[in-house]
C-alpha atoms as a PDB file:
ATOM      1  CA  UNK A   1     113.906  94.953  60.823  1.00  0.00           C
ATOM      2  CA  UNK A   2     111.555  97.947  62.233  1.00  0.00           C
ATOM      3  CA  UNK A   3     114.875 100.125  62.250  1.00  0.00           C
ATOM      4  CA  UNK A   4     114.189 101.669  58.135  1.00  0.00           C
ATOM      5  CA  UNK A   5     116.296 104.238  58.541  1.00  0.00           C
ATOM      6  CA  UNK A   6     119.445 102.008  59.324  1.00  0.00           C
ATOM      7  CA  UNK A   7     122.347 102.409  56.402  1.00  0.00           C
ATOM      8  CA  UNK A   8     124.951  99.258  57.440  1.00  0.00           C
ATOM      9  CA  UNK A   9     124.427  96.387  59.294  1.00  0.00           C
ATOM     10  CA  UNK A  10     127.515  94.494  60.311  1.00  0.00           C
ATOM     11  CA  UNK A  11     126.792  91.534  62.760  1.00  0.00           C
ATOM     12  CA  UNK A  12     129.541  88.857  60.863  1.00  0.00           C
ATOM     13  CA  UNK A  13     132.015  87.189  62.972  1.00  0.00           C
ATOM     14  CA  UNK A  14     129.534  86.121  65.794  1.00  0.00           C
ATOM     15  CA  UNK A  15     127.221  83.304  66.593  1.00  0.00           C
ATOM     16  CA  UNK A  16     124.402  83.960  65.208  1.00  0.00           C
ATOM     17  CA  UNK A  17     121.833  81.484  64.086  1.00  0.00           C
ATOM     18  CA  UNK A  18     118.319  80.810  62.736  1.00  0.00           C
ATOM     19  CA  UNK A  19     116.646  80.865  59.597  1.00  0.00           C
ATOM     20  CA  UNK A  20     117.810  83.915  57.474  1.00  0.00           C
ATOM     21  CA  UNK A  21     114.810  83.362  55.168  1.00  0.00           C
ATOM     22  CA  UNK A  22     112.375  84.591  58.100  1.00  0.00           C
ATOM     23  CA  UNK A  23     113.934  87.906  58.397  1.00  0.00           C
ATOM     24  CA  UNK A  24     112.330  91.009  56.303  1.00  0.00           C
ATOM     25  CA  UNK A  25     114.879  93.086  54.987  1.00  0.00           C
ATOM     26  CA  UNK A  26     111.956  94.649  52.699  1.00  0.00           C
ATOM     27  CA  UNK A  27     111.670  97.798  54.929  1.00  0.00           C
ATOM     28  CA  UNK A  28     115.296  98.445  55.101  1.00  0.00           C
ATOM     29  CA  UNK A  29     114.704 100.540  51.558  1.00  0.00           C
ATOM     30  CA  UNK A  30     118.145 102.684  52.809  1.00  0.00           C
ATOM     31  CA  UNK A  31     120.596  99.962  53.917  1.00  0.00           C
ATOM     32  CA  UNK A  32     123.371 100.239  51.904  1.00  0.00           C
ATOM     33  CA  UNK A  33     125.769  97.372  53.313  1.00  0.00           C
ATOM     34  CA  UNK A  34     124.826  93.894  55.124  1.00  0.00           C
ATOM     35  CA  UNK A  35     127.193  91.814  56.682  1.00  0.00           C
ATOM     36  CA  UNK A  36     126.016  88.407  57.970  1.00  0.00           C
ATOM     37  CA  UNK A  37     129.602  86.605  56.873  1.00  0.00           C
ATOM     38  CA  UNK A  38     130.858  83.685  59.874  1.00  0.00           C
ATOM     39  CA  UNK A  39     127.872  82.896  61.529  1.00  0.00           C
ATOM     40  CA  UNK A  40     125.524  80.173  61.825  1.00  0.00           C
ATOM     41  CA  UNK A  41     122.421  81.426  59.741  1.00  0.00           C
ATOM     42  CA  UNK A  42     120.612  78.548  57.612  1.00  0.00           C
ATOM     43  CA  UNK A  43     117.984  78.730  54.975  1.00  0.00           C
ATOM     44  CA  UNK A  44     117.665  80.258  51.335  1.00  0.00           C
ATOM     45  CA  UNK A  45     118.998  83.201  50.071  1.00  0.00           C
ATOM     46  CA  UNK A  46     116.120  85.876  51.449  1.00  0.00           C
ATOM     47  CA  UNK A  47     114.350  87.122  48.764  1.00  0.00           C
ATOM     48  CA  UNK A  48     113.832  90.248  51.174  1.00  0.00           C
ATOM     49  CA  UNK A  49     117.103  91.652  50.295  1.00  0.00           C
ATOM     50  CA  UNK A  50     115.835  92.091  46.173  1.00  0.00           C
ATOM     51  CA  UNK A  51     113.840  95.021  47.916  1.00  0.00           C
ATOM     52  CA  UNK A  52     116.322  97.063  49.310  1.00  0.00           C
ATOM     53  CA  UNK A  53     117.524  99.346  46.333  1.00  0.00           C
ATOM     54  CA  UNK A  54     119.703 101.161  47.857  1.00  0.00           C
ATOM     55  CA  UNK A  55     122.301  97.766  48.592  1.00  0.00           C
ATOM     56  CA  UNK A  56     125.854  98.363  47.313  1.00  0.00           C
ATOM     57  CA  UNK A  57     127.554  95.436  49.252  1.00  0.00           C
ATOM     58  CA  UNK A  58     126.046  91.969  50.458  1.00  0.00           C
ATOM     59  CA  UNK A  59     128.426  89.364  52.221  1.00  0.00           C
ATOM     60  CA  UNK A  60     126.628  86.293  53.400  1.00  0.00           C
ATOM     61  CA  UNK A  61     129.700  83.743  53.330  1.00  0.00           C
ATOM     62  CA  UNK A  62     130.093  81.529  55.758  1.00  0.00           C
ATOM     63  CA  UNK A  63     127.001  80.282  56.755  1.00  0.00           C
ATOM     64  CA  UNK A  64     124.804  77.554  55.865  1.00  0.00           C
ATOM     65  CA  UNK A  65     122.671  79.204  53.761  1.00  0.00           C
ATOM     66  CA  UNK A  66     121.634  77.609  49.875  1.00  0.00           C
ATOM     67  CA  UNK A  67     119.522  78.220  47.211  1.00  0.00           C
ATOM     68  CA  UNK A  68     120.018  80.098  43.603  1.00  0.00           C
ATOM     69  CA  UNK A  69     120.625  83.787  42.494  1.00  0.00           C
ATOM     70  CA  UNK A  70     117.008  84.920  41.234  1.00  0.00           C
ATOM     71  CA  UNK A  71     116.632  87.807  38.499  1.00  0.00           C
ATOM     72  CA  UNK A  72     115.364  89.926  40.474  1.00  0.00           C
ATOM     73  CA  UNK A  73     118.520  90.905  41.984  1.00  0.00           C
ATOM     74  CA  UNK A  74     119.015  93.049  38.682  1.00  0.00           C
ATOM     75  CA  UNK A  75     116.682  94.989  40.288  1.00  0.00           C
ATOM     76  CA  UNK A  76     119.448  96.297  42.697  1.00  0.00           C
ATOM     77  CA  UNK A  77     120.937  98.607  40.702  1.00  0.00           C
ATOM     78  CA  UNK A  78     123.518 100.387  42.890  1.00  0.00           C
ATOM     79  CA  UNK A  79     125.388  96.720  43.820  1.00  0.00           C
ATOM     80  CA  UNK A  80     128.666  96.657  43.329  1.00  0.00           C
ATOM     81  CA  UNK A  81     129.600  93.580  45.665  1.00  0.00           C
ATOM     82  CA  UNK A  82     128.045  90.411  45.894  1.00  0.00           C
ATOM     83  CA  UNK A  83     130.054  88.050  48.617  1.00  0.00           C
ATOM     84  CA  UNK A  84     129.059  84.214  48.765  1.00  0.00           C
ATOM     85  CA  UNK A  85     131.686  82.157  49.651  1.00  0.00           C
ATOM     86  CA  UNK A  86     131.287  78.983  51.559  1.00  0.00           C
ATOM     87  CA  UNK A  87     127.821  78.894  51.069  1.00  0.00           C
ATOM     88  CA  UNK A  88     125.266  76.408  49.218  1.00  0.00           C
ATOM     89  CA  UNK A  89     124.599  77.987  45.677  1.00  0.00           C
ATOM     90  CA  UNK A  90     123.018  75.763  43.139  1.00  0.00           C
ATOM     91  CA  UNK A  91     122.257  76.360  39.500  1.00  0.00           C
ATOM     92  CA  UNK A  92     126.013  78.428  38.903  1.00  0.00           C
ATOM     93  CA  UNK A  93     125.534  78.439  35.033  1.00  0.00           C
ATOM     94  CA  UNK A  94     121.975  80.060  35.880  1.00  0.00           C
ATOM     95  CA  UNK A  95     123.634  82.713  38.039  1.00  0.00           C
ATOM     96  CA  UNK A  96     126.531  83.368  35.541  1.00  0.00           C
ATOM     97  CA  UNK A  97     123.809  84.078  32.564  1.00  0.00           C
ATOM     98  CA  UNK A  98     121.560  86.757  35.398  1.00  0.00           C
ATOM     99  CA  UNK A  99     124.662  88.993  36.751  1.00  0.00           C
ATOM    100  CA  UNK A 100     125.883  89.243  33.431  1.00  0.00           C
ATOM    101  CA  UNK A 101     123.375  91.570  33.167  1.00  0.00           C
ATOM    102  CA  UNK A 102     124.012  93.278  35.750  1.00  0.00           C
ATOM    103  CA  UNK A 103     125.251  97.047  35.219  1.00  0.00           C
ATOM    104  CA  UNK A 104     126.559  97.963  38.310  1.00  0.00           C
ATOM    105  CA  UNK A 105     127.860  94.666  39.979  1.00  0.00           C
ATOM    106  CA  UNK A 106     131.911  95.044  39.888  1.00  0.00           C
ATOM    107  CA  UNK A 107     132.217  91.836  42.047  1.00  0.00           C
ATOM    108  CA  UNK A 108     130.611  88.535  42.743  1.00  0.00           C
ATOM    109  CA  UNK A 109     132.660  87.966  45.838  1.00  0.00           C
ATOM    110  CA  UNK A 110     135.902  88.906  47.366  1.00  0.00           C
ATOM    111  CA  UNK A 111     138.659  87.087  49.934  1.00  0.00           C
ATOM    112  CA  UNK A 112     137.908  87.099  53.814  1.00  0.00           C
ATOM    113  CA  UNK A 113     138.932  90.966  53.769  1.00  0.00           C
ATOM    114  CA  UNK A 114     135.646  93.048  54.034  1.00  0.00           C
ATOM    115  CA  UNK A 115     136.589  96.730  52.526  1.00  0.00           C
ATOM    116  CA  UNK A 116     135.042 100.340  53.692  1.00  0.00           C
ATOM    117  CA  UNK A 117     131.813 101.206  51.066  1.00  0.00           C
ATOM    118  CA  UNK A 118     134.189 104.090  50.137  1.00  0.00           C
ATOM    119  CA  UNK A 119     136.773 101.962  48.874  1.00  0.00           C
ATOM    120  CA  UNK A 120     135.003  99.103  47.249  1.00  0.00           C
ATOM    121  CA  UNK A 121     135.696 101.334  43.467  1.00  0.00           C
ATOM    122  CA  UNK A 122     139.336 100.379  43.835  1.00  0.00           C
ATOM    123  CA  UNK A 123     139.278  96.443  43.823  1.00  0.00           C
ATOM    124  CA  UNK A 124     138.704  94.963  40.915  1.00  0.00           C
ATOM    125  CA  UNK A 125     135.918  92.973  39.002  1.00  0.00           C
ATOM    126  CA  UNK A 126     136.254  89.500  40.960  1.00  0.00           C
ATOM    127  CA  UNK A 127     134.263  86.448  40.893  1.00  0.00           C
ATOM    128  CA  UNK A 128     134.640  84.535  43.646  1.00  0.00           C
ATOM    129  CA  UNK A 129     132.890  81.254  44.487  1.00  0.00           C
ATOM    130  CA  UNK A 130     135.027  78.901  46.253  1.00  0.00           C
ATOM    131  CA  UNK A 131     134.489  76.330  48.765  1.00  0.00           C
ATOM    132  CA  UNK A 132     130.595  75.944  47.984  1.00  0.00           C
ATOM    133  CA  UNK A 133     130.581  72.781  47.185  1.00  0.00           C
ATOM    134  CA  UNK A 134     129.242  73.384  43.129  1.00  0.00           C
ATOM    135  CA  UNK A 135     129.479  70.717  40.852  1.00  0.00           C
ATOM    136  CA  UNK A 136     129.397  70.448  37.015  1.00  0.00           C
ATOM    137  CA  UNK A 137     131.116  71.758  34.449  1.00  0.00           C
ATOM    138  CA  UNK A 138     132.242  75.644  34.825  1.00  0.00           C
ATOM    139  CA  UNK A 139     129.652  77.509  32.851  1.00  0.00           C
ATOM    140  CA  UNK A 140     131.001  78.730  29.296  1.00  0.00           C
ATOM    141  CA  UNK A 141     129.193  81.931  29.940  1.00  0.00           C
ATOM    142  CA  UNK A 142     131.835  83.063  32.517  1.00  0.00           C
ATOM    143  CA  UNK A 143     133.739  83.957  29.311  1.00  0.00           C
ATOM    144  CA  UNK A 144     131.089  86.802  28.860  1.00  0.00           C
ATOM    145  CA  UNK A 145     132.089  88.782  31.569  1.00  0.00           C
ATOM    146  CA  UNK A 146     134.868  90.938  30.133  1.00  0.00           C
ATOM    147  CA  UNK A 147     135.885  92.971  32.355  1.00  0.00           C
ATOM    148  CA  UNK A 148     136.422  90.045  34.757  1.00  0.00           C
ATOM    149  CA  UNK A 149     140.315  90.323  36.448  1.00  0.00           C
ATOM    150  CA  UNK A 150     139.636  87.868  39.557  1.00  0.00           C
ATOM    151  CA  UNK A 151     138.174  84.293  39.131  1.00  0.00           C
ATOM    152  CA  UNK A 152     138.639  82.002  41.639  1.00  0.00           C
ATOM    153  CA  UNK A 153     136.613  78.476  41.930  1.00  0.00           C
ATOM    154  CA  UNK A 154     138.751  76.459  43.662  1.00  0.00           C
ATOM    155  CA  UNK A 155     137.743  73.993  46.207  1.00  0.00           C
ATOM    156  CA  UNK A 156     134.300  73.443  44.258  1.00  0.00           C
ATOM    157  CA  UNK A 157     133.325  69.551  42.580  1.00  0.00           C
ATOM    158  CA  UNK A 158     133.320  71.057  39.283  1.00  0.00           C
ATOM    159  CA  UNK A 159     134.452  68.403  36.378  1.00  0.00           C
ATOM    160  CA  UNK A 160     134.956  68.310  32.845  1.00  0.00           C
ATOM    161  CA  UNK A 161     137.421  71.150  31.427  1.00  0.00           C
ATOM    162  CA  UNK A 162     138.992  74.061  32.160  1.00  0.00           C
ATOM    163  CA  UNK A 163     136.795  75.944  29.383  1.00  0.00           C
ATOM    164  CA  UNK A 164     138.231  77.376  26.309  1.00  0.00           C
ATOM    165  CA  UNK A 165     136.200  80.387  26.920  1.00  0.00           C
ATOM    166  CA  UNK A 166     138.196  81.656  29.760  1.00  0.00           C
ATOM    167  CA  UNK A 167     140.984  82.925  26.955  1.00  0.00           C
ATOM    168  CA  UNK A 168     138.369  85.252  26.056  1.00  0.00           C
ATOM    169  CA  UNK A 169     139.131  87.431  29.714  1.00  0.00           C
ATOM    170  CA  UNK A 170     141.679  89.019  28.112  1.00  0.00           C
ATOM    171  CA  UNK A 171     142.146  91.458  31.328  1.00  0.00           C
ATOM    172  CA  UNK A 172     141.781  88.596  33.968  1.00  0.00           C
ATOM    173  CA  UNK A 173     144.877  88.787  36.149  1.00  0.00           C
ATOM    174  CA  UNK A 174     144.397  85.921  38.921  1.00  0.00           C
ATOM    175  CA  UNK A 175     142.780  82.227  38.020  1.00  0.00           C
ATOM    176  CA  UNK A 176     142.168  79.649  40.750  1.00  0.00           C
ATOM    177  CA  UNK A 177     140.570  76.335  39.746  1.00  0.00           C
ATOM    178  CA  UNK A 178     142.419  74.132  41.933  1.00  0.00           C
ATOM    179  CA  UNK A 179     141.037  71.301  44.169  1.00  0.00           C
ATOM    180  CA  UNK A 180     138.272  70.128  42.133  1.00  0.00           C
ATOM    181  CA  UNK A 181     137.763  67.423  39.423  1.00  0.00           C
ATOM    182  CA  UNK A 182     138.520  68.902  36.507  1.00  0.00           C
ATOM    183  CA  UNK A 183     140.527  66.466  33.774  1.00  0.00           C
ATOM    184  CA  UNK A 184     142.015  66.855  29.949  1.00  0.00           C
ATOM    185  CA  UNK A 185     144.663  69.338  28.971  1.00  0.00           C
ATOM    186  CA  UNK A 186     144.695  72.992  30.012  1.00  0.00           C
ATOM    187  CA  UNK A 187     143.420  75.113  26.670  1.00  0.00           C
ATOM    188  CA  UNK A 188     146.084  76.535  25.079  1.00  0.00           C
ATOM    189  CA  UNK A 189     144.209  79.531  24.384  1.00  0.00           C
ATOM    190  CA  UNK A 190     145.413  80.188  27.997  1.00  0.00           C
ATOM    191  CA  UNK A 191     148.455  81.156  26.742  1.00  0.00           C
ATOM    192  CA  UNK A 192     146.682  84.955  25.271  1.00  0.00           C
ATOM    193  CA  UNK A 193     146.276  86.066  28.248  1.00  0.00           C
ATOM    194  CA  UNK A 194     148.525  88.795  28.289  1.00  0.00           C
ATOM    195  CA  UNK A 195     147.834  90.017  32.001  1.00  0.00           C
ATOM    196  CA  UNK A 196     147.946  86.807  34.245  1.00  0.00           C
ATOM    197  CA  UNK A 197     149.877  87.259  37.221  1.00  0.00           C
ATOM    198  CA  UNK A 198     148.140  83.958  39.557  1.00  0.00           C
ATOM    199  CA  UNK A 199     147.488  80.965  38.022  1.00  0.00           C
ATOM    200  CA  UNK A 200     146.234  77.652  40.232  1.00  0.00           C
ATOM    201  CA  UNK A 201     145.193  74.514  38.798  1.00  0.00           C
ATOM    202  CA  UNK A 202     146.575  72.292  41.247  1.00  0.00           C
ATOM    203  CA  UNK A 203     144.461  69.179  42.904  1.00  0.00           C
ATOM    204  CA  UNK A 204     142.983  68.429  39.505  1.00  0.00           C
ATOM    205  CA  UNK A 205     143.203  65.323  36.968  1.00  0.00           C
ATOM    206  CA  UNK A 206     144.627  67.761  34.464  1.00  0.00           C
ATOM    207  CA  UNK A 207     147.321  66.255  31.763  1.00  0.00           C
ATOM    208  CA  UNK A 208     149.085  67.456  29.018  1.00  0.00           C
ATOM    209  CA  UNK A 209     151.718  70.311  28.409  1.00  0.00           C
ATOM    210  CA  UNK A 210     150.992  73.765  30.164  1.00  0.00           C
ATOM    211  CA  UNK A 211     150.541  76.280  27.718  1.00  0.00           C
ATOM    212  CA  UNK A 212     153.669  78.601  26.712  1.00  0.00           C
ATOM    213  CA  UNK A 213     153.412  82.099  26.597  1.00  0.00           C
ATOM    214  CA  UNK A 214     155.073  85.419  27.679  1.00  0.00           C
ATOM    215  CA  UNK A 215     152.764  85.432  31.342  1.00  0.00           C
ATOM    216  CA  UNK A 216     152.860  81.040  30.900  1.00  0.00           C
END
């Protein structure tokens, strides 16, 4: 944490442990990547990492770390990747409404394959939050993010409906919602979504016709 002039840190894939929280990422104000994915950290999200302006990437999946996203990562105006899978997030409707905001952030998350900085422009905007364990209903405000062309929630305890609002991501082009609790009939606003090439809602308590359309 003394080392300020460090750029990356990439320490995933080990055995680390301890409390992540206790670590002061403050002085790192030119890190531009972290990578702390497939270890054994615990503890909240640090705070520490709102101060380093200069972040583009962030992958902390994998470990057994919880907590919420806090506003002040809208302070971090350069990040374009924000990986969290398989970690304890709370409060998902409260995160949805914050990186909305966001101006730079092209993707909450990504699969287990951890891009070069210089070709993190070419993947698309991506939401990714499965296997974290989040419960309750899938926030309507996930139909805000328009540019969105990669959701994927599966493997969550989220219940209630697939939301209507999801028809409104008229560019998305993979949806996973599978293995959770979800139950009703799949919207048939579905069917407008002219560009979906991946669709998953299997492992539900869904019912009803699937919608019909040219991608459906």
């Amino acid at each position: 944490m003394n080392c300020t002039s460090l750029i990356e840190i990439n320490l995933g894939f080990n055995r680390l442990e301890g409390d992540i929280s206790m670590l002061n990422f403050s002085k790192l104000g030119q890190l531009s990547k972290l990578d702390l994915s497939e270890n054994h950290f615990t503890g909240p999200f640090p705070m520490g990492l709102y101060c380093c302006k200069s972040l583009k990437a962030i992958r902390l999946s994998d470990n057994d770390i919880e907590g919420q996203i806090q506003p002040q990562i809208l302070s971090l105006k350069s990040l374009l990747f924000l990986l969290l899978t398989g970690i304890r997030l709370t409060n998902i409707t409260r995160a949805m409404d914050i990186l909305q905001h966001s101006k730079s952030l092209y993707s909450c998350h990504w699969e287990c394959n951890w891009q070069p900085i210089q070709t993190l422009h070419y993947l698309p905007p991506t939401i990714e939050l499965r296997g974290n364990n989040l419960s309750g209903i899938i926030p309507i405000e996930i139909g805000q993010l328009q540019l969105l062309q990669y959701l994927h929630l599966g493997s969550n305890n989220f219940s209630g409906n697939i939301p209507e609002q999801i028809s409104h991501l008229q560019n998305l082009q993979f949806l996973d919602v599978s293995m959770n609790h979800l139950s009703r009939e799949i919207p048939g606003s579905l069917a407008s979504l002219r560009f979906l090439s991946y669709f998953n809602v299997s492992s539900n308590n869904l019912e009803g016709p699937i919608p019909k359309s040219t991608q459906l």
